[in-house]
PDB file of N, CA and C in Angstrom:
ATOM      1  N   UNK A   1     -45.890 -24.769   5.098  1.00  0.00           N
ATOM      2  CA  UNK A   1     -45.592 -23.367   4.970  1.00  0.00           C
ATOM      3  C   UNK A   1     -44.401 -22.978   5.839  1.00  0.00           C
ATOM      4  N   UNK A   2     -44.551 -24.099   6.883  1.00  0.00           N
ATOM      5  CA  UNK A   2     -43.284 -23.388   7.854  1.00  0.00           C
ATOM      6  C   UNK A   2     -41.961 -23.804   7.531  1.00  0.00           C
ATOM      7  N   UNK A   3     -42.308 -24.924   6.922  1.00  0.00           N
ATOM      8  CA  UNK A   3     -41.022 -25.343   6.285  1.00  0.00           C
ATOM      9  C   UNK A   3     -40.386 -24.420   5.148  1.00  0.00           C
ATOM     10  N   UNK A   4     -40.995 -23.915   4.111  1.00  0.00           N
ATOM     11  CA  UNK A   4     -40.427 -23.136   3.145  1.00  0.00           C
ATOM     12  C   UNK A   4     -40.323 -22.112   3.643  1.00  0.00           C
ATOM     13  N   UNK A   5     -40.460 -21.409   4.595  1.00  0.00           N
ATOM     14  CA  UNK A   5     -40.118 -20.383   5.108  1.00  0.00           C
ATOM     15  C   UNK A   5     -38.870 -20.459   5.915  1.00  0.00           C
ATOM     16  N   UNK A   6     -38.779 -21.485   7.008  1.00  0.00           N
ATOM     17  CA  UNK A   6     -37.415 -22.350   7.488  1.00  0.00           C
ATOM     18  C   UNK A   6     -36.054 -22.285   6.054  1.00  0.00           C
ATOM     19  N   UNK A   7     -36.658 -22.691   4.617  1.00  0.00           N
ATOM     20  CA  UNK A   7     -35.639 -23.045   3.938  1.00  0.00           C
ATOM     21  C   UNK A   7     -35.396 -21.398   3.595  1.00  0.00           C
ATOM     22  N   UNK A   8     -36.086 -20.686   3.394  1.00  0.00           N
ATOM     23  CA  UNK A   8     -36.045 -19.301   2.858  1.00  0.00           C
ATOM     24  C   UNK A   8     -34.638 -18.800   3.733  1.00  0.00           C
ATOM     25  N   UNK A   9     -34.939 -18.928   5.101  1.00  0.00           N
ATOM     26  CA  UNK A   9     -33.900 -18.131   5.943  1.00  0.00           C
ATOM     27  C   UNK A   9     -32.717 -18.686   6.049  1.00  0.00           C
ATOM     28  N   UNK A  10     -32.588 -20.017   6.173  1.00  0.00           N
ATOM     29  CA  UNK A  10     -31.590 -20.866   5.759  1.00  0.00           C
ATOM     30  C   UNK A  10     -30.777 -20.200   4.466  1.00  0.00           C
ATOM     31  N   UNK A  11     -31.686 -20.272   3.633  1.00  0.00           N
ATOM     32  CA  UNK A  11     -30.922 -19.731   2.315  1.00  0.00           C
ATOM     33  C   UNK A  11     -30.499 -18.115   1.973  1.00  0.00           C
ATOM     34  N   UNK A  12     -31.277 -17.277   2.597  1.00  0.00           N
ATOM     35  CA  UNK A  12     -30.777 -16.100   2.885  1.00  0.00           C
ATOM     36  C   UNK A  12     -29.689 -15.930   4.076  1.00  0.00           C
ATOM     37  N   UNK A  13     -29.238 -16.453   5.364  1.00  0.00           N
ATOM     38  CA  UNK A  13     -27.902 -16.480   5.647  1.00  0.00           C
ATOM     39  C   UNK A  13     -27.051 -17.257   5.517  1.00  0.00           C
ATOM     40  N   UNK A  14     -27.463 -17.760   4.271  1.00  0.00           N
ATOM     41  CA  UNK A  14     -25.913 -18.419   3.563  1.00  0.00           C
ATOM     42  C   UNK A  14     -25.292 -17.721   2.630  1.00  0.00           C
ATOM     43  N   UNK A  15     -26.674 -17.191   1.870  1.00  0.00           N
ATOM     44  CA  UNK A  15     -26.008 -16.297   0.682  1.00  0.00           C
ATOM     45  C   UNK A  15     -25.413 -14.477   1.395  1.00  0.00           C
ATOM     46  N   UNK A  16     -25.961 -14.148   2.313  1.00  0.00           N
ATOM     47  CA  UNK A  16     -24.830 -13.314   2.900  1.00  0.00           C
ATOM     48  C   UNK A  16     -23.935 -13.018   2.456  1.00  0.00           C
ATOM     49  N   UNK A  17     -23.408 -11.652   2.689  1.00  0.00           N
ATOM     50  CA  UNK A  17     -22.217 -12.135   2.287  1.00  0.00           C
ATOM     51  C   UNK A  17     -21.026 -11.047   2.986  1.00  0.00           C
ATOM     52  N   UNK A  18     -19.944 -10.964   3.507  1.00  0.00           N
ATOM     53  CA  UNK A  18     -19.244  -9.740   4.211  1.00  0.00           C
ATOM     54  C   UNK A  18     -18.852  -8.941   2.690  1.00  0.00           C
ATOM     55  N   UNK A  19     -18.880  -7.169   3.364  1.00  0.00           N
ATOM     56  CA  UNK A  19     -18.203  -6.438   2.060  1.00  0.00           C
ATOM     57  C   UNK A  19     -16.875  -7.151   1.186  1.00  0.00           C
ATOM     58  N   UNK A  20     -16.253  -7.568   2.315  1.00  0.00           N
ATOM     59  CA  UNK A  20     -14.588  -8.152   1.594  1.00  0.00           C
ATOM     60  C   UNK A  20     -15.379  -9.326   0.893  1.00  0.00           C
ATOM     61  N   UNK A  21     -15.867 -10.318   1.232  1.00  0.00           N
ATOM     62  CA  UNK A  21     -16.376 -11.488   0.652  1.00  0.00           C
ATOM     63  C   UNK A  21     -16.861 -11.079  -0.851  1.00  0.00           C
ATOM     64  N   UNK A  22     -17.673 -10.218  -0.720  1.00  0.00           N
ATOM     65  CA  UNK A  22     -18.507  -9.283  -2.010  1.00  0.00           C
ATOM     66  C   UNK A  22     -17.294  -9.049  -3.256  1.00  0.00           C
ATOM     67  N   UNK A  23     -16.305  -8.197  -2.297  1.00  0.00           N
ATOM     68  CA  UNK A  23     -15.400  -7.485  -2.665  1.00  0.00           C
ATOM     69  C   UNK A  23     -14.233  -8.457  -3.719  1.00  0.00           C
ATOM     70  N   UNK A  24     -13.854  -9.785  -2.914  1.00  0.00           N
ATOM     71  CA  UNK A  24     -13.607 -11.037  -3.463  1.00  0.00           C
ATOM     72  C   UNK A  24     -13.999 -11.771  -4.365  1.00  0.00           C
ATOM     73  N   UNK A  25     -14.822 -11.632  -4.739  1.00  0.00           N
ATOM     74  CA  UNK A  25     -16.253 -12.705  -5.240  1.00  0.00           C
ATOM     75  C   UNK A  25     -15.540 -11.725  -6.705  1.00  0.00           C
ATOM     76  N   UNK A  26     -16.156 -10.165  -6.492  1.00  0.00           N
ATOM     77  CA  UNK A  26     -16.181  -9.468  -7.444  1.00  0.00           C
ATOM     78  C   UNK A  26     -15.196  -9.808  -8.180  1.00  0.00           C
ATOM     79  N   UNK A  27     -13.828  -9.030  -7.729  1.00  0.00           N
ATOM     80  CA  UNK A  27     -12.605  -8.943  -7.791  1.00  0.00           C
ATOM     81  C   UNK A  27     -12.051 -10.570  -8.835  1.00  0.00           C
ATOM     82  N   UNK A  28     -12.633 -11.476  -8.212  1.00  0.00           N
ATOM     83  CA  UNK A  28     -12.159 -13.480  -8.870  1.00  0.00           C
ATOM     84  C   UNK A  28     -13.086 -13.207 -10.162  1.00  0.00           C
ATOM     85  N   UNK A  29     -13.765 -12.392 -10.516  1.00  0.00           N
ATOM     86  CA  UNK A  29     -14.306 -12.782 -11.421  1.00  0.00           C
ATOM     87  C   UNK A  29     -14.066 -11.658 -12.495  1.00  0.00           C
ATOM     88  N   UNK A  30     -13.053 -10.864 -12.356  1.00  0.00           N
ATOM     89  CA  UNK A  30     -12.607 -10.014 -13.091  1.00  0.00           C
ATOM     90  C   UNK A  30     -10.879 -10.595 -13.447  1.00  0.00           C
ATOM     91  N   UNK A  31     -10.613 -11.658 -13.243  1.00  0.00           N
ATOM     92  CA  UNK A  31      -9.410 -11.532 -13.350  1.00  0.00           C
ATOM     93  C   UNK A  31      -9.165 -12.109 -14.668  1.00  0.00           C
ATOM     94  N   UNK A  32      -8.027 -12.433 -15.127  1.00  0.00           N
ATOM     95  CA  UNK A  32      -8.314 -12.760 -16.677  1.00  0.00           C
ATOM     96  C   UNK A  32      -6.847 -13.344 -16.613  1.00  0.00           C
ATOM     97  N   UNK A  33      -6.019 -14.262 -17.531  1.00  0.00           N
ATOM     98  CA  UNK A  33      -4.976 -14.483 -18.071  1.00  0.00           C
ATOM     99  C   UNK A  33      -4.125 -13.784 -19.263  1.00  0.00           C
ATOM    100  N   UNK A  34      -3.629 -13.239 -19.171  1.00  0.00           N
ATOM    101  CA  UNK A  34      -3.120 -11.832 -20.187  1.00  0.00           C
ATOM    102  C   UNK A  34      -1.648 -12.452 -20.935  1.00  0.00           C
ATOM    103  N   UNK A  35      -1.605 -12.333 -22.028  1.00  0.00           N
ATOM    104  CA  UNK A  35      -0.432 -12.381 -22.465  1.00  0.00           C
ATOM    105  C   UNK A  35       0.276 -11.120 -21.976  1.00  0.00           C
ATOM    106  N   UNK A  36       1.994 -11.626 -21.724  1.00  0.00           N
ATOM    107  CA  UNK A  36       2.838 -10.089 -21.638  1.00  0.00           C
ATOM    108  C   UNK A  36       2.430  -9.082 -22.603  1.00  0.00           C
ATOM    109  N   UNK A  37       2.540  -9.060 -24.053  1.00  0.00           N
ATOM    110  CA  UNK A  37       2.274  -8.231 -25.088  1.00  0.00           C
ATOM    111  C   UNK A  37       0.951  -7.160 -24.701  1.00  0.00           C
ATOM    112  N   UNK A  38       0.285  -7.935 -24.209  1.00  0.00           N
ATOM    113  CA  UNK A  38      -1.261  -7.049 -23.820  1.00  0.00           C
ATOM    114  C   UNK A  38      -0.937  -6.457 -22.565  1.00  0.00           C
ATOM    115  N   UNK A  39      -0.079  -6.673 -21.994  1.00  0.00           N
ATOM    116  CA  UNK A  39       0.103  -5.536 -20.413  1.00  0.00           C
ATOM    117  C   UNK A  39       1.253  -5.148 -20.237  1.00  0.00           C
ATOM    118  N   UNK A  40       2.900  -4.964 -21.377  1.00  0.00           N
ATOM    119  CA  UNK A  40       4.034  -4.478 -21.276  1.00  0.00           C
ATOM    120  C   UNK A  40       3.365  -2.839 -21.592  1.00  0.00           C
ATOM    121  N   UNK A  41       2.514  -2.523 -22.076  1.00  0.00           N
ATOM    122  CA  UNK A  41       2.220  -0.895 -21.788  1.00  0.00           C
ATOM    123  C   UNK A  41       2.533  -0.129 -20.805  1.00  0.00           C
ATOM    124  N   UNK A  42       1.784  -1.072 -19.843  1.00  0.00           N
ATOM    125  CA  UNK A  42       1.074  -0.557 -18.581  1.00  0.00           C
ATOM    126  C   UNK A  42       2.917  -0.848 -17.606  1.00  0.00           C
ATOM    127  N   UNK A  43       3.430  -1.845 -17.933  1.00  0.00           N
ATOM    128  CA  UNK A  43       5.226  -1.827 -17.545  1.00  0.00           C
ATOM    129  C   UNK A  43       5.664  -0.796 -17.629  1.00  0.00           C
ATOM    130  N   UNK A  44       5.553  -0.543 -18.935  1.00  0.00           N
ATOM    131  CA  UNK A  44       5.951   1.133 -19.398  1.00  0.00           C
ATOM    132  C   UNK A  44       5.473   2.520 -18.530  1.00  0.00           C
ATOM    133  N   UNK A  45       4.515   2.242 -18.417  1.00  0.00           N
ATOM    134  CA  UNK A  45       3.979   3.543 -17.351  1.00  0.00           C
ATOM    135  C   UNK A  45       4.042   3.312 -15.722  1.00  0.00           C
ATOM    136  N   UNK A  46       4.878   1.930 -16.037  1.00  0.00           N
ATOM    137  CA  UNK A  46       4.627   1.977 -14.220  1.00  0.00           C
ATOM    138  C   UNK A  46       3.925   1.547 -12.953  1.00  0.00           C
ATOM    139  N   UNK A  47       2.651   1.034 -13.767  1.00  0.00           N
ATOM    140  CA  UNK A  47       1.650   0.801 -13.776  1.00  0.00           C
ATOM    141  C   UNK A  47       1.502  -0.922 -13.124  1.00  0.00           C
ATOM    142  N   UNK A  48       2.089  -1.305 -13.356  1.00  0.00           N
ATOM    143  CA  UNK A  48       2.546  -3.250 -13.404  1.00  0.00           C
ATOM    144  C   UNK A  48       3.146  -3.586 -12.192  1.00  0.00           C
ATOM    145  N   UNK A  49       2.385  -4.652 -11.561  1.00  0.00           N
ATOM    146  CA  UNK A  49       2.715  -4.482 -10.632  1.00  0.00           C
ATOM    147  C   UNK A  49       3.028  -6.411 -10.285  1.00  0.00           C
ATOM    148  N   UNK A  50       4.094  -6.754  -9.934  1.00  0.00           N
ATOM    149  CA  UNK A  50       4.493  -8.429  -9.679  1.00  0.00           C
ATOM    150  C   UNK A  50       3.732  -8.721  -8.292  1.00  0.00           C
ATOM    151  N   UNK A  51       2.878  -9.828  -8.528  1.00  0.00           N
ATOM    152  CA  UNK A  51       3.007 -10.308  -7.118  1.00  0.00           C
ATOM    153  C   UNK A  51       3.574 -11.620  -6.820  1.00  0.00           C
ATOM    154  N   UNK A  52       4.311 -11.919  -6.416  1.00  0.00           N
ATOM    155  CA  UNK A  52       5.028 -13.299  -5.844  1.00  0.00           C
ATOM    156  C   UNK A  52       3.886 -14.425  -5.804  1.00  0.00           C
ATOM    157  N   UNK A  53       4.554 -15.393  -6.260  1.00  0.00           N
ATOM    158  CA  UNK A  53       3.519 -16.476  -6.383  1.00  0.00           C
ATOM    159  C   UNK A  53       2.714 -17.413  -5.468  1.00  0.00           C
ATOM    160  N   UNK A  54       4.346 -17.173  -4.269  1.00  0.00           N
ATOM    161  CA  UNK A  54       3.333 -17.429  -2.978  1.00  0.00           C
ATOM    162  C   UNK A  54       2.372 -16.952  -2.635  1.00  0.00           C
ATOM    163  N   UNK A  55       1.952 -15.507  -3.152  1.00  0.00           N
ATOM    164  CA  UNK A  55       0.634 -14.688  -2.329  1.00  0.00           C
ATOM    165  C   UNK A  55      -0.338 -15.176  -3.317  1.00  0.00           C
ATOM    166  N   UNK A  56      -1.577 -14.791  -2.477  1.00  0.00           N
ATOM    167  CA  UNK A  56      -2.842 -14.656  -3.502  1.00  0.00           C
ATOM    168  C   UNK A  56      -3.401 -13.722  -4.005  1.00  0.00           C
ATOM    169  N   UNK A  57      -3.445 -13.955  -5.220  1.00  0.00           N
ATOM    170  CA  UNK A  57      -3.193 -12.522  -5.945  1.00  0.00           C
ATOM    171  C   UNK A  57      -4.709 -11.849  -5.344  1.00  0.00           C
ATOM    172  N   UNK A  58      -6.062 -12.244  -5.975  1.00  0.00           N
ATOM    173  CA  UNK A  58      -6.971 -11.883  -5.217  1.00  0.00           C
ATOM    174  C   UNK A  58      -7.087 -11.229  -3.683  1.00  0.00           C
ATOM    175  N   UNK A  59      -6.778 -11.886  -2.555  1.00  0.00           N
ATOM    176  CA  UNK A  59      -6.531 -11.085  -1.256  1.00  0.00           C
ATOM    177  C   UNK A  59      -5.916  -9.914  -1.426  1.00  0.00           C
ATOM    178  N   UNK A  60      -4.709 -10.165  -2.071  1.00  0.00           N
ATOM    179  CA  UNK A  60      -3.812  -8.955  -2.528  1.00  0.00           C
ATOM    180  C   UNK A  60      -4.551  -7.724  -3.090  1.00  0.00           C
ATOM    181  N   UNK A  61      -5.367  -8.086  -4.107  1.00  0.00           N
ATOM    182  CA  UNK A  61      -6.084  -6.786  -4.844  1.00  0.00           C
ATOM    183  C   UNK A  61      -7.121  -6.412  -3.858  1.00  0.00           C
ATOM    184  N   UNK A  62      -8.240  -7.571  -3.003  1.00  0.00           N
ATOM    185  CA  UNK A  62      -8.677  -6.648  -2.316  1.00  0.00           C
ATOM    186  C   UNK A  62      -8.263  -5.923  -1.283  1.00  0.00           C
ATOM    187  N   UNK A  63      -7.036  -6.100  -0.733  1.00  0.00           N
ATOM    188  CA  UNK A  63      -6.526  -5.330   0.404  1.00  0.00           C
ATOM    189  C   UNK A  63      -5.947  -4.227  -0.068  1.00  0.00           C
ATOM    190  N   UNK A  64      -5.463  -4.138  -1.613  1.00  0.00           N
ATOM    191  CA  UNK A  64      -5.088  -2.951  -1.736  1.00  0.00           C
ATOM    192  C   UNK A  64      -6.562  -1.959  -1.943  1.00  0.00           C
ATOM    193  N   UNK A  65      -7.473  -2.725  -2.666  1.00  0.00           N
ATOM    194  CA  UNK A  65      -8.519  -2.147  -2.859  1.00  0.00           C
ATOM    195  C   UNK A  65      -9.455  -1.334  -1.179  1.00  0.00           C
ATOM    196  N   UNK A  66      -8.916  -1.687  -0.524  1.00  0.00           N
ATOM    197  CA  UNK A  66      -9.229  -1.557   0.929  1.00  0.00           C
ATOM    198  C   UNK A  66      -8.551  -0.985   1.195  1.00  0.00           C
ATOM    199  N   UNK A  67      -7.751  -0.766   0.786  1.00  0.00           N
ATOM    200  CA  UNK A  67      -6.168   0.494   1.700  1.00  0.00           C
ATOM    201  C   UNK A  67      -5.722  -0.009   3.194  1.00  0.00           C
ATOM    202  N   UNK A  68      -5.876  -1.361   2.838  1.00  0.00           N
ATOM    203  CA  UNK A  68      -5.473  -2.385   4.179  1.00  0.00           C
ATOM    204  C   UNK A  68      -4.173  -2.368   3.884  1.00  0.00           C
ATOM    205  N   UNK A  69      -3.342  -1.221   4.948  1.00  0.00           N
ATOM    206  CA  UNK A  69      -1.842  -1.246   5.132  1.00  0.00           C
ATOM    207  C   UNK A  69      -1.463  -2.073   5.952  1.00  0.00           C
ATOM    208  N   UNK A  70      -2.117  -2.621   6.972  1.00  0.00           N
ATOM    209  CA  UNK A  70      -1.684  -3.517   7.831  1.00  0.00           C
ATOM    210  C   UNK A  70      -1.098  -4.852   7.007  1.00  0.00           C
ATOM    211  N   UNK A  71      -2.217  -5.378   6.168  1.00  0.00           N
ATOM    212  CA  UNK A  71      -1.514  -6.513   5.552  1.00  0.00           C
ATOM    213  C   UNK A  71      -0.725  -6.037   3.894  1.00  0.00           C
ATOM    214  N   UNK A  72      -0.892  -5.209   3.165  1.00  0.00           N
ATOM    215  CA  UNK A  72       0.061  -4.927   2.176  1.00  0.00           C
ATOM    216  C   UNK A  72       1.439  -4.718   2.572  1.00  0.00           C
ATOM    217  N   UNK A  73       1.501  -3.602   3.288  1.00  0.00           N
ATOM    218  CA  UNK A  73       3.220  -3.289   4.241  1.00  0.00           C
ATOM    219  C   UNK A  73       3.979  -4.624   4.454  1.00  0.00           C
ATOM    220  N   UNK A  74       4.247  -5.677   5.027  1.00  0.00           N
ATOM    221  CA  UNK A  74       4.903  -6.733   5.239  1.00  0.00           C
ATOM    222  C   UNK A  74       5.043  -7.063   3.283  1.00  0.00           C
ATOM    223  N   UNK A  75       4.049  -7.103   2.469  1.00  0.00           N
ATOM    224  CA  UNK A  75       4.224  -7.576   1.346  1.00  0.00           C
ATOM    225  C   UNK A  75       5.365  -6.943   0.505  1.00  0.00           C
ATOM    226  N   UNK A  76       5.128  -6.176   0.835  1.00  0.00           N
ATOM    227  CA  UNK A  76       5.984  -5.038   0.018  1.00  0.00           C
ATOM    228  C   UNK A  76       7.491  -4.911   1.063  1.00  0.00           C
ATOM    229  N   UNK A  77       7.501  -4.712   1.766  1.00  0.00           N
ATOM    230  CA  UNK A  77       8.792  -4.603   2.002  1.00  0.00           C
ATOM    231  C   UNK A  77       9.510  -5.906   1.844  1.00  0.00           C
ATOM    232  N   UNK A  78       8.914  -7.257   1.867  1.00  0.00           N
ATOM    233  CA  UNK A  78       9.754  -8.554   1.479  1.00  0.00           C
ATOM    234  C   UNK A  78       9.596  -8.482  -0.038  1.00  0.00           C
ATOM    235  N   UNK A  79       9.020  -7.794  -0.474  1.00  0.00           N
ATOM    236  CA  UNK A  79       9.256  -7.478  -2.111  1.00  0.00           C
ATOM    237  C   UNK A  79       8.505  -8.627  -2.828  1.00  0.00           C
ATOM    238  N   UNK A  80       7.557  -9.287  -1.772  1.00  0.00           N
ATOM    239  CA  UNK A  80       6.337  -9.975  -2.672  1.00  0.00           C
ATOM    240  C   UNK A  80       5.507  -9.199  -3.396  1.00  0.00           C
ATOM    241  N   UNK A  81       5.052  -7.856  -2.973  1.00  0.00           N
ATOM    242  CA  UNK A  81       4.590  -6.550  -3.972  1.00  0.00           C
ATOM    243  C   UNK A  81       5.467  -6.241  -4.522  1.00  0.00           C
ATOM    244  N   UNK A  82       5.855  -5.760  -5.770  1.00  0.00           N
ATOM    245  CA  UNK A  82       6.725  -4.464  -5.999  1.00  0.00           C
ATOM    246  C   UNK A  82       6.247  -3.888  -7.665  1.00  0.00           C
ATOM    247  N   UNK A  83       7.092  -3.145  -7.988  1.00  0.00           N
ATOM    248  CA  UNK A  83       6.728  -2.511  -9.681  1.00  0.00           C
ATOM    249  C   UNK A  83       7.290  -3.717 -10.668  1.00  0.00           C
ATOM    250  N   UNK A  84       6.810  -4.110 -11.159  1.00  0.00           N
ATOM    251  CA  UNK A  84       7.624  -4.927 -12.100  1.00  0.00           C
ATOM    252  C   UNK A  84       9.321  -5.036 -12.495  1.00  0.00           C
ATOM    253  N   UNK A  85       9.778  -5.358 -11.849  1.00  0.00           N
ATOM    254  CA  UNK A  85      11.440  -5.163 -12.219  1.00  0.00           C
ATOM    255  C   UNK A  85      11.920  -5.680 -13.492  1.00  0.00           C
ATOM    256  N   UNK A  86      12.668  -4.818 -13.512  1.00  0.00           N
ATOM    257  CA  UNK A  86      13.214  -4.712 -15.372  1.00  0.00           C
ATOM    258  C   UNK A  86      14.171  -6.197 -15.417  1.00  0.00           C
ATOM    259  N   UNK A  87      14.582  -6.405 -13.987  1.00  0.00           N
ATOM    260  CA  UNK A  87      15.180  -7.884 -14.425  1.00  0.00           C
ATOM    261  C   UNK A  87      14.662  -9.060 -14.285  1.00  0.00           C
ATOM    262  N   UNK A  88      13.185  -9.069 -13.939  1.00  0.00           N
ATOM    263  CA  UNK A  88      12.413  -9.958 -13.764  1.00  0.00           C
ATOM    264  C   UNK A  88      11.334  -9.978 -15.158  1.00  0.00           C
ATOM    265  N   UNK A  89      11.630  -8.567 -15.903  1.00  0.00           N
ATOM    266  CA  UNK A  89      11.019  -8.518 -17.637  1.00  0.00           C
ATOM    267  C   UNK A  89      12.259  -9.784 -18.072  1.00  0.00           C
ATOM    268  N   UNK A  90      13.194  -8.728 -18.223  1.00  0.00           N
ATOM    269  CA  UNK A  90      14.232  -9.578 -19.120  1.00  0.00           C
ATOM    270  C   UNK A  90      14.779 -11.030 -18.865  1.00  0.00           C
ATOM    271  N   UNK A  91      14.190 -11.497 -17.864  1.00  0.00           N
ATOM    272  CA  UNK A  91      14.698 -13.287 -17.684  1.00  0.00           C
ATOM    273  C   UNK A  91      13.402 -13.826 -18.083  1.00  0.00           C
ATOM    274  N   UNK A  92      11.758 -13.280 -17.931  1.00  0.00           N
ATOM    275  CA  UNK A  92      10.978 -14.167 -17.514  1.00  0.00           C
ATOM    276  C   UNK A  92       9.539 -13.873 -19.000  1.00  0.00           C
ATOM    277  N   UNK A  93       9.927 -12.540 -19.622  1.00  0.00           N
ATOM    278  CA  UNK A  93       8.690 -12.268 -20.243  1.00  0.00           C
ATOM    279  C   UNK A  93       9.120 -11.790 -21.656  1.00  0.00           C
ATOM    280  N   UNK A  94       8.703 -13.139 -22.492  1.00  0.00           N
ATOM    281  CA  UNK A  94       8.310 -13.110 -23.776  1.00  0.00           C
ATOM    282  C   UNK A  94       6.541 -12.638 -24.289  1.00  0.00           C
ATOM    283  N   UNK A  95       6.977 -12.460 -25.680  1.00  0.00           N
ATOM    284  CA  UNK A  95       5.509 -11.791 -26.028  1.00  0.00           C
ATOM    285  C   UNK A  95       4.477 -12.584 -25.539  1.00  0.00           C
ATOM    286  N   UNK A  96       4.575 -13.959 -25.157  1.00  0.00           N
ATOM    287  CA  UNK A  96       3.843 -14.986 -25.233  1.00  0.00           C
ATOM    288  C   UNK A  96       3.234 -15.386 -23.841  1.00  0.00           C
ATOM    289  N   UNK A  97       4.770 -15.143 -22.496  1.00  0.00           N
ATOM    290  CA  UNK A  97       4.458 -15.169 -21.318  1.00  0.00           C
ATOM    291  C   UNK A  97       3.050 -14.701 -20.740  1.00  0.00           C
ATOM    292  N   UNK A  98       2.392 -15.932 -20.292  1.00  0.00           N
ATOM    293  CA  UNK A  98       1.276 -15.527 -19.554  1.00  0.00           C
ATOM    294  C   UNK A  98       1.377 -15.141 -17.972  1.00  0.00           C
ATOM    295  N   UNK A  99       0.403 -14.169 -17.637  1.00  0.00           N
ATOM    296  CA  UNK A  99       0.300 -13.792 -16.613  1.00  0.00           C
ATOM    297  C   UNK A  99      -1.323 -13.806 -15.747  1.00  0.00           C
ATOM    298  N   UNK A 100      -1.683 -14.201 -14.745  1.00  0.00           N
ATOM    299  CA  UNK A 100      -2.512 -13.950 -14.082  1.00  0.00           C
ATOM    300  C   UNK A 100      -2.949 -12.534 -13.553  1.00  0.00           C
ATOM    301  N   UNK A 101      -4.041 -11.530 -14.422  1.00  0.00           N
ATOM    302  CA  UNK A 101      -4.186 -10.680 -13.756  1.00  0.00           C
ATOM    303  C   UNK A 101      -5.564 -10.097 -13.079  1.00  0.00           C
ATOM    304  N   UNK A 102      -5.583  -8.701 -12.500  1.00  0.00           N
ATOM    305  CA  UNK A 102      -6.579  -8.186 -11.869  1.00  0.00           C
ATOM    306  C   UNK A 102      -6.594  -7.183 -11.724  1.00  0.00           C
ATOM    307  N   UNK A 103      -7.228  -5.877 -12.398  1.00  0.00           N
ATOM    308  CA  UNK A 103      -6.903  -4.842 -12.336  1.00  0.00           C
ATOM    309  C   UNK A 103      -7.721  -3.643 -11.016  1.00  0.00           C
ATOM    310  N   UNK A 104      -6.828  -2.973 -10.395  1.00  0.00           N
ATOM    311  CA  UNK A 104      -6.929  -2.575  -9.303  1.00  0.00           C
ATOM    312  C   UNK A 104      -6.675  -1.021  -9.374  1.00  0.00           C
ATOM    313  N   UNK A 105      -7.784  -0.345 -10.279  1.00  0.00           N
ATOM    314  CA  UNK A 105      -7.298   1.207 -10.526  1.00  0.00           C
ATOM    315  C   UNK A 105      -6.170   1.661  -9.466  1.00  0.00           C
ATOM    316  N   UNK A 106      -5.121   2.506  -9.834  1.00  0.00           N
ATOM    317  CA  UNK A 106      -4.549   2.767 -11.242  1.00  0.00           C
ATOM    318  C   UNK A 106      -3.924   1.623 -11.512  1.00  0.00           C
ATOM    319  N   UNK A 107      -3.831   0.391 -10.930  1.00  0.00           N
ATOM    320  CA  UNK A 107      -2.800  -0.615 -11.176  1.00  0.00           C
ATOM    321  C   UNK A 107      -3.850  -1.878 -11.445  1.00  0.00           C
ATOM    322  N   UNK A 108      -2.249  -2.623 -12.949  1.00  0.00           N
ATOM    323  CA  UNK A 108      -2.642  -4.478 -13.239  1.00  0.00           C
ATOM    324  C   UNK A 108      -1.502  -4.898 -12.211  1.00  0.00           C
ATOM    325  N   UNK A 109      -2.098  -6.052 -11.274  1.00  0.00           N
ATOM    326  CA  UNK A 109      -1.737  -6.675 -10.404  1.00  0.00           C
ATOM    327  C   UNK A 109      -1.036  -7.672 -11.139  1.00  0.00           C
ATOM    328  N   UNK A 110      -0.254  -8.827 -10.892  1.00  0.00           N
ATOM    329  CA  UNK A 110       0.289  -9.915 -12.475  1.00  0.00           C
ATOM    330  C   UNK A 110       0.943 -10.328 -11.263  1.00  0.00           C
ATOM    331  N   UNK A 111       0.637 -11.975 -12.159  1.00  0.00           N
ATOM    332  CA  UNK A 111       1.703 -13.048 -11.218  1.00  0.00           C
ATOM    333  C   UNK A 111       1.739 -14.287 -12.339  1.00  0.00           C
ATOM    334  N   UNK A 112       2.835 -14.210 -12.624  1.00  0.00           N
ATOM    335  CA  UNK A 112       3.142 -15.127 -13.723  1.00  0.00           C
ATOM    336  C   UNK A 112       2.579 -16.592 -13.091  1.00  0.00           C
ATOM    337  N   UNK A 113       1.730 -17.014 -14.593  1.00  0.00           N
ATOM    338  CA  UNK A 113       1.087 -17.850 -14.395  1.00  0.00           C
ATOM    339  C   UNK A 113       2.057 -19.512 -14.573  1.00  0.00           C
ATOM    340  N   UNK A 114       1.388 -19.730 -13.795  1.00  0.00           N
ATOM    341  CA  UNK A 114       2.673 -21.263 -13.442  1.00  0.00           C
ATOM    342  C   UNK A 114       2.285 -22.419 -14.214  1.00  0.00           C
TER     343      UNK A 114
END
C-alpha cells in the first residue's frame, strides 16, 4: 500500500506543471503548418506576424501571450519580431509556401517552414 501511494506522489509531481509550462504545452499543440494562401488575409490586415527562424516560435507566442516585454523588446527591435514585410512576401511566398504557425489573438505568429 505504501508503495502505490509512494508511486502516486511520484507521479503527481512530475505531472505538475508551471502556468508557462501549461501555457506551452497548450500553445505546441495548437500550432499547425499553413499554406501562404490560407494566412495572406490576415497579411492584409496586418495581422501576420514573421518570426525569424532562429527564435522559437512557441516561447515567442507564449511571451507575447504573457505580455513578457522583457523578453519580446530585444526581439523586435533586432527585427526577429516584426509585421510581415512586403519584401519578405515578394521574394519568399508563393500560394504554396508553407509556414509554421500559432495563433496569438489578435495575431498569426509564422515562420517559414524550413
Amino acid at each position: 500500500m505504501t508503495k502505490d501511494k509512494d508511486i502516486q506522489q511520484k507521479s503527481d509531481s512530475f505531472t505538475q506543471l508551471t502556468p508557462r509550462e501549461e501555457l506551452v504545452a497548450k500553445l505546441n499543440g495548437e500550432t499547425a503548418i499553413v499554406a501562404w494562401k490560407e494566412i495572406e488575409r490576415f497579411f492584409a490586415k496586418g495581422n501576420l506576424l514573421l518570426i525569424d527562424q532562429d527564435v522559437d516560435l512557441i516561447n515567442v507566442a507564449a511571451d507575447l501571450s504573457l505580455d513578457n516585454a522583457e523578453e519580446i523588446k530585444p526581439l523586435i527591435d533586432s527585427e526577429k519580431i516584426q509585421r510581415m514585410p512586403m519584401e519578405f512576401v515578394k521574394a519568399n511566398c508563393k500560394p504554396e509556401t508553407e509556414f509554421w504557425t500559432v495563433v496569438v489573438a489578435p495575431y498569426i505568429l509564422s515562420q517559414l517552414k524550413k
